[in-house]
N, C-alpha and C. Protein backbone atom coordinates (compact mmCIF):
# COMPACT_ATOMS: atom_id res chain seq x y z
N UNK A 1 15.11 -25.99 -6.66
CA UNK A 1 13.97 -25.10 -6.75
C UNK A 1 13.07 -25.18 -5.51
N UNK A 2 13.12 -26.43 -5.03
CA UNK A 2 12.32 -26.20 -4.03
C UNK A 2 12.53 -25.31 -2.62
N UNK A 3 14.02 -25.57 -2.52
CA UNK A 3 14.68 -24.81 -1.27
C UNK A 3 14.36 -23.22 -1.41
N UNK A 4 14.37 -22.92 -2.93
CA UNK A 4 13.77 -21.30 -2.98
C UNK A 4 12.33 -20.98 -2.28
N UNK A 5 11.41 -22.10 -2.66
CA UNK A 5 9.80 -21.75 -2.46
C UNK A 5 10.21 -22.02 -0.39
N UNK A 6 10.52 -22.87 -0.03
CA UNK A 6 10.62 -22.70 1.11
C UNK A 6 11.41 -22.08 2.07
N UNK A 7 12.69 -21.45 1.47
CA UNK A 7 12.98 -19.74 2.11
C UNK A 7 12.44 -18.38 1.80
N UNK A 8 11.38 -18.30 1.27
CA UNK A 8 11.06 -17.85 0.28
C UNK A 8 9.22 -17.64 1.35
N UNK A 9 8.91 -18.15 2.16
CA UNK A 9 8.05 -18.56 2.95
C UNK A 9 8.02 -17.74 3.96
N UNK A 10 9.20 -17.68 5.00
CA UNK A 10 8.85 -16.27 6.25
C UNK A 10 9.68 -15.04 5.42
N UNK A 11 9.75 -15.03 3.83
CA UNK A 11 10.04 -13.96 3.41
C UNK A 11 8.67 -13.30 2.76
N UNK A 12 7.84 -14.66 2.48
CA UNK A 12 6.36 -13.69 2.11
C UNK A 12 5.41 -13.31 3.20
N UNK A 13 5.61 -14.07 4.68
CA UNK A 13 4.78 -13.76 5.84
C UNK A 13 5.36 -12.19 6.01
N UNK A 14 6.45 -11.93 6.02
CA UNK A 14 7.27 -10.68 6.14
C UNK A 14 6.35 -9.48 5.06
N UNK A 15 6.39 -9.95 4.09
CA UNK A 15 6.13 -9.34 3.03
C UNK A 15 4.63 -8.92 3.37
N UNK A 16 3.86 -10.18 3.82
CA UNK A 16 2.47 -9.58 3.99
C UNK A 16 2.01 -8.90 5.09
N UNK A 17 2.60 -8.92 6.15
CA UNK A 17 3.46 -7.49 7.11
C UNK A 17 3.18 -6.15 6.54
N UNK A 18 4.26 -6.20 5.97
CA UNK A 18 4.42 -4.84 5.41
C UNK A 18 2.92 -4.41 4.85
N UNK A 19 2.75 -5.17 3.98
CA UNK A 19 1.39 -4.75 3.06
C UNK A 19 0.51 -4.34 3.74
N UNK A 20 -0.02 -5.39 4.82
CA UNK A 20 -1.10 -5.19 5.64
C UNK A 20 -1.07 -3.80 6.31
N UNK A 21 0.33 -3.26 6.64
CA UNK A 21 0.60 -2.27 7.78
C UNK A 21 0.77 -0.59 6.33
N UNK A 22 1.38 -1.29 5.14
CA UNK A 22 1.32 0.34 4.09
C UNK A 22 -0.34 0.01 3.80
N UNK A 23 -1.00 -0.87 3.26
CA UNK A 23 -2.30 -0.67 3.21
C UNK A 23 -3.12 0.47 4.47
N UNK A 24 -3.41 -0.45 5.47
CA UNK A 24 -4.25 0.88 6.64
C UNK A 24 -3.66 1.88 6.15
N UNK A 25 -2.16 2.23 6.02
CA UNK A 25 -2.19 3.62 6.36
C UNK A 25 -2.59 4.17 4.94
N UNK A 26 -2.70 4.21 3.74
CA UNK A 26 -3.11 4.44 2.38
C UNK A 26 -4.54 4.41 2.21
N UNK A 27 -5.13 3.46 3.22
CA UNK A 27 -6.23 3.53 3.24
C UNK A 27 -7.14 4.78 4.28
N UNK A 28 -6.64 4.90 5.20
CA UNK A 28 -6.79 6.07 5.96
C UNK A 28 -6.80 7.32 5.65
N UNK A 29 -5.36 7.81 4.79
CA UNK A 29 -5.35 8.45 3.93
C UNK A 29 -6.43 9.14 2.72
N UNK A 30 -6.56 7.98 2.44
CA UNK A 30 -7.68 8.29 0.77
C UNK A 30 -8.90 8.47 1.87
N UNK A 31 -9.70 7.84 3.17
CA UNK A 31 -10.65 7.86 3.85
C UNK A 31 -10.66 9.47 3.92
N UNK A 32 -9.44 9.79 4.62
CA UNK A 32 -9.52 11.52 4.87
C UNK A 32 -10.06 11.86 3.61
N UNK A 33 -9.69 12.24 2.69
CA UNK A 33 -9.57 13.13 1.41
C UNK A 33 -11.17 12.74 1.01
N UNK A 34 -11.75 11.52 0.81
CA UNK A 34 -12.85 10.86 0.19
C UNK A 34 -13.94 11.55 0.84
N UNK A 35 -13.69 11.22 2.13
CA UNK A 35 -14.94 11.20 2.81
C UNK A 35 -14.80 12.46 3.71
N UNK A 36 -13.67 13.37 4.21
CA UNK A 36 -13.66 14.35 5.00
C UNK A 36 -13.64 14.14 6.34
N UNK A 37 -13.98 12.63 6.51
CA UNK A 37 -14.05 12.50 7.96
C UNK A 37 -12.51 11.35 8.43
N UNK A 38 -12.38 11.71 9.97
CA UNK A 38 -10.70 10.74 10.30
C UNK A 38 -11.00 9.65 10.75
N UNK A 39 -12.18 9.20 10.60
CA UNK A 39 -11.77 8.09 11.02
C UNK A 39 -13.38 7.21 9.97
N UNK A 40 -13.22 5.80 9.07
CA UNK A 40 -14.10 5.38 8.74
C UNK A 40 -14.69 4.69 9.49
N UNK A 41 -16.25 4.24 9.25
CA UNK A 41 -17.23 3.78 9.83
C UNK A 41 -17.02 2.03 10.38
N UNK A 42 -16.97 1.87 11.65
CA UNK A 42 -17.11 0.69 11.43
C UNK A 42 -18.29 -0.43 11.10
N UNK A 43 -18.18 -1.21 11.18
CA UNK A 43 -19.27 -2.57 10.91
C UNK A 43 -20.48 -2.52 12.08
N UNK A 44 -20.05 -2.41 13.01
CA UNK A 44 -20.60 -2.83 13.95
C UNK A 44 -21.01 -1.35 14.77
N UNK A 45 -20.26 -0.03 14.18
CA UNK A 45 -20.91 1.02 14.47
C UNK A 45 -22.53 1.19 14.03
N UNK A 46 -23.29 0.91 15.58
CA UNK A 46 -24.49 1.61 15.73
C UNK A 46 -25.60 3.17 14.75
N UNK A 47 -24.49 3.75 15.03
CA UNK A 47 -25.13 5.01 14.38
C UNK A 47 -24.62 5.40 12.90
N UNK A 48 -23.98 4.44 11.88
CA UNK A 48 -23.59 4.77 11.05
C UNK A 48 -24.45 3.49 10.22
N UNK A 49 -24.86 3.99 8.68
CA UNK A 49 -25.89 3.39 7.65
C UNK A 49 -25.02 2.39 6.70
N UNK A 50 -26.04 1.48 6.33
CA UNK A 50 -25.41 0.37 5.63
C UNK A 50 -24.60 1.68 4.14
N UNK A 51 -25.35 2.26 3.93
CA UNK A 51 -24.56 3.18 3.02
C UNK A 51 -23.60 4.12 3.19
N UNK A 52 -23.18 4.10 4.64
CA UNK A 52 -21.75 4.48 5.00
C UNK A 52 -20.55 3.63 5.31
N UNK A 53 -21.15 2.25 5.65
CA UNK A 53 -20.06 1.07 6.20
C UNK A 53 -19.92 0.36 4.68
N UNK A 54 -20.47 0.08 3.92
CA UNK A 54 -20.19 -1.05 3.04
C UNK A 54 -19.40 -0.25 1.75
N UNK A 55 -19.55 1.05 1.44
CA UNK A 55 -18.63 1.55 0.41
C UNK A 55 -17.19 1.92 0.97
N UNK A 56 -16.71 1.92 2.61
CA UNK A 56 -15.82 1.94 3.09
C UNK A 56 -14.97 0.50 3.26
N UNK A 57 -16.06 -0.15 3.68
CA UNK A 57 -15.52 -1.56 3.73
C UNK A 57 -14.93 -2.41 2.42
N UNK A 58 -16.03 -1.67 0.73
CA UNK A 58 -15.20 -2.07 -0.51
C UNK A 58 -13.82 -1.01 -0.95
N UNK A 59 -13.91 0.20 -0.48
CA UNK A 59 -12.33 1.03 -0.58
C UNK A 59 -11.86 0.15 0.33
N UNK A 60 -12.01 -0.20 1.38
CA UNK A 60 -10.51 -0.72 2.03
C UNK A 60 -10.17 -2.16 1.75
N UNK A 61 -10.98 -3.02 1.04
CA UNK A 61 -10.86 -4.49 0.24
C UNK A 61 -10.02 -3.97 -0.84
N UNK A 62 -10.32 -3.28 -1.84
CA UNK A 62 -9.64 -2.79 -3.10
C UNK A 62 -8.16 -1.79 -2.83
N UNK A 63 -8.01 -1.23 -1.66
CA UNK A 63 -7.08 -0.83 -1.44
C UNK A 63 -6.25 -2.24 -0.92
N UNK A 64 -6.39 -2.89 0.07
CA UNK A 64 -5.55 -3.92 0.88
C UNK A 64 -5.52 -5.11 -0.81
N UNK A 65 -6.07 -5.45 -1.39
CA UNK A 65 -5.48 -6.26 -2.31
C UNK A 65 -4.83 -5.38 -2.86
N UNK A 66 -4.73 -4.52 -3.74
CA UNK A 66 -4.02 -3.91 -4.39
C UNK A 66 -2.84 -3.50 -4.04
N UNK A 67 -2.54 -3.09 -2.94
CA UNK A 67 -1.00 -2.86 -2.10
C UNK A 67 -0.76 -4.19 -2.30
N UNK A 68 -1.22 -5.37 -1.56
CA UNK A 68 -0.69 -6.96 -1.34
C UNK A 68 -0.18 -7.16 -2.32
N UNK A 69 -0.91 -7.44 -3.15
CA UNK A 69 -0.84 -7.80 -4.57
C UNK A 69 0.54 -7.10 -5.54
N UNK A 70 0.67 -5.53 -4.73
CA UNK A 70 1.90 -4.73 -5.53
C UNK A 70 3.02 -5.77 -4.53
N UNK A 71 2.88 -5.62 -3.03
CA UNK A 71 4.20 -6.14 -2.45
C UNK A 71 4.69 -7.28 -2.88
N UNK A 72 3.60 -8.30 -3.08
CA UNK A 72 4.02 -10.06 -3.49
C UNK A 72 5.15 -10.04 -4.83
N UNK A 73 4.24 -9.13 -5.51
CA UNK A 73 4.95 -8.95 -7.01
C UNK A 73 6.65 -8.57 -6.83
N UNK A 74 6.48 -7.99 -5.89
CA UNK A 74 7.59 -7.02 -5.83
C UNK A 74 9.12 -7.93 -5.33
N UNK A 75 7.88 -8.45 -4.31
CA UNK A 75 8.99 -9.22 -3.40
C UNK A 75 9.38 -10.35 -4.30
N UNK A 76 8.74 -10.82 -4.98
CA UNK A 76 8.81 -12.15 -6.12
C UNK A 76 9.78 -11.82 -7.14
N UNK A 77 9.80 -10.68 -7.69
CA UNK A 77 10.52 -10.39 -8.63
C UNK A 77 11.90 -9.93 -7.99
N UNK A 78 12.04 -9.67 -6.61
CA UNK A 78 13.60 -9.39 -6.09
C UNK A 78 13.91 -10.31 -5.85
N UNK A 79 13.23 -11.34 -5.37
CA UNK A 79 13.85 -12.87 -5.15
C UNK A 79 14.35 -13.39 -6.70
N UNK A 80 13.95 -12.93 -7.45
CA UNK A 80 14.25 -14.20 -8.78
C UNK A 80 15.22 -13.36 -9.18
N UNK A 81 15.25 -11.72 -9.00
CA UNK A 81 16.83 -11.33 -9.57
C UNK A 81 17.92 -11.52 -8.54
N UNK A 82 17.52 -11.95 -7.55
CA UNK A 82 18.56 -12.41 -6.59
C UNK A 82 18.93 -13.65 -6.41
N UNK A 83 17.99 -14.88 -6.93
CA UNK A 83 18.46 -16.02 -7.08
C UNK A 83 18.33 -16.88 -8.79
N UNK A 84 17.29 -16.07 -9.49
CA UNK A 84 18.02 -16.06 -11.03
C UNK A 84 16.12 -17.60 -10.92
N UNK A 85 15.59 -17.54 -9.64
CA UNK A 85 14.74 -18.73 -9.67
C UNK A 85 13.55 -17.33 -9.12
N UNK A 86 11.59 -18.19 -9.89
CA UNK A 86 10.41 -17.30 -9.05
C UNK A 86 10.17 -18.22 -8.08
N UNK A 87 10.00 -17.52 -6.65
CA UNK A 87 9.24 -17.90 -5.61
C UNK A 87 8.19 -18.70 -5.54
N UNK A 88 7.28 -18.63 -6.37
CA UNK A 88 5.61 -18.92 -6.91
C UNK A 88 5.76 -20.41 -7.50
C-alpha cells in the first residue's frame, strides 16, 4: 500500500496541473458572462474598488477548489479502479 501513495505522488502534482490550468480557464469564462467585462480586477489594480476585487477574488477561490477538488476525486478513484488500492 504504500508503494501506491508514493506513485501516486507526481501523479497528483500532475493532477493539480491540470486543475489549476481547467480552473483559470472556467473561471474566466463565468468572469465574462458574470460581470461582462474580459478581463477580472486585480488586487493590486489601482482604479478598481474593494467591491470589485474581493467578490472576484471569492468566484475564483470557489471556482479553483471546486475544479481541484473534482480532479483529486477523479484522479483517486481511477487509481483505485486501476490498482483495486485509494491513493489517500
Amino acid at each position: 500500500m504504500p508503494m501506491i501513495k508514493l506513485l501516486y505522488k507526481p501523479l497528483g502534482m500532475l493532477f493539480g496541473l491540470l486543475a489549476g490550468a481547467l480552473a483559470g480557464a472556467v473561471f474566466k469564462r463565468v468572469w465574462r458572462k458574470a460581470a461582462g467585462q474580459a478581463e477580472a480586477p486585480e488586487p493590486t489594480d489601482e482604479d478598481r474598488s474593494w467591491r470589485e476585487v474581493l467578490p472576484a477574488a471569492a468566484l475564483q477561490g470557489a471556482i479553483l477548489g471546486t475544479v481541484r477538488a473534482a480532479v483529486d476525486r477523479g484522479g483517486a478513484v481511477a487509481v483505485r479502479k486501476l490498482t483495486g488500492t485509494w491513493p489517500g
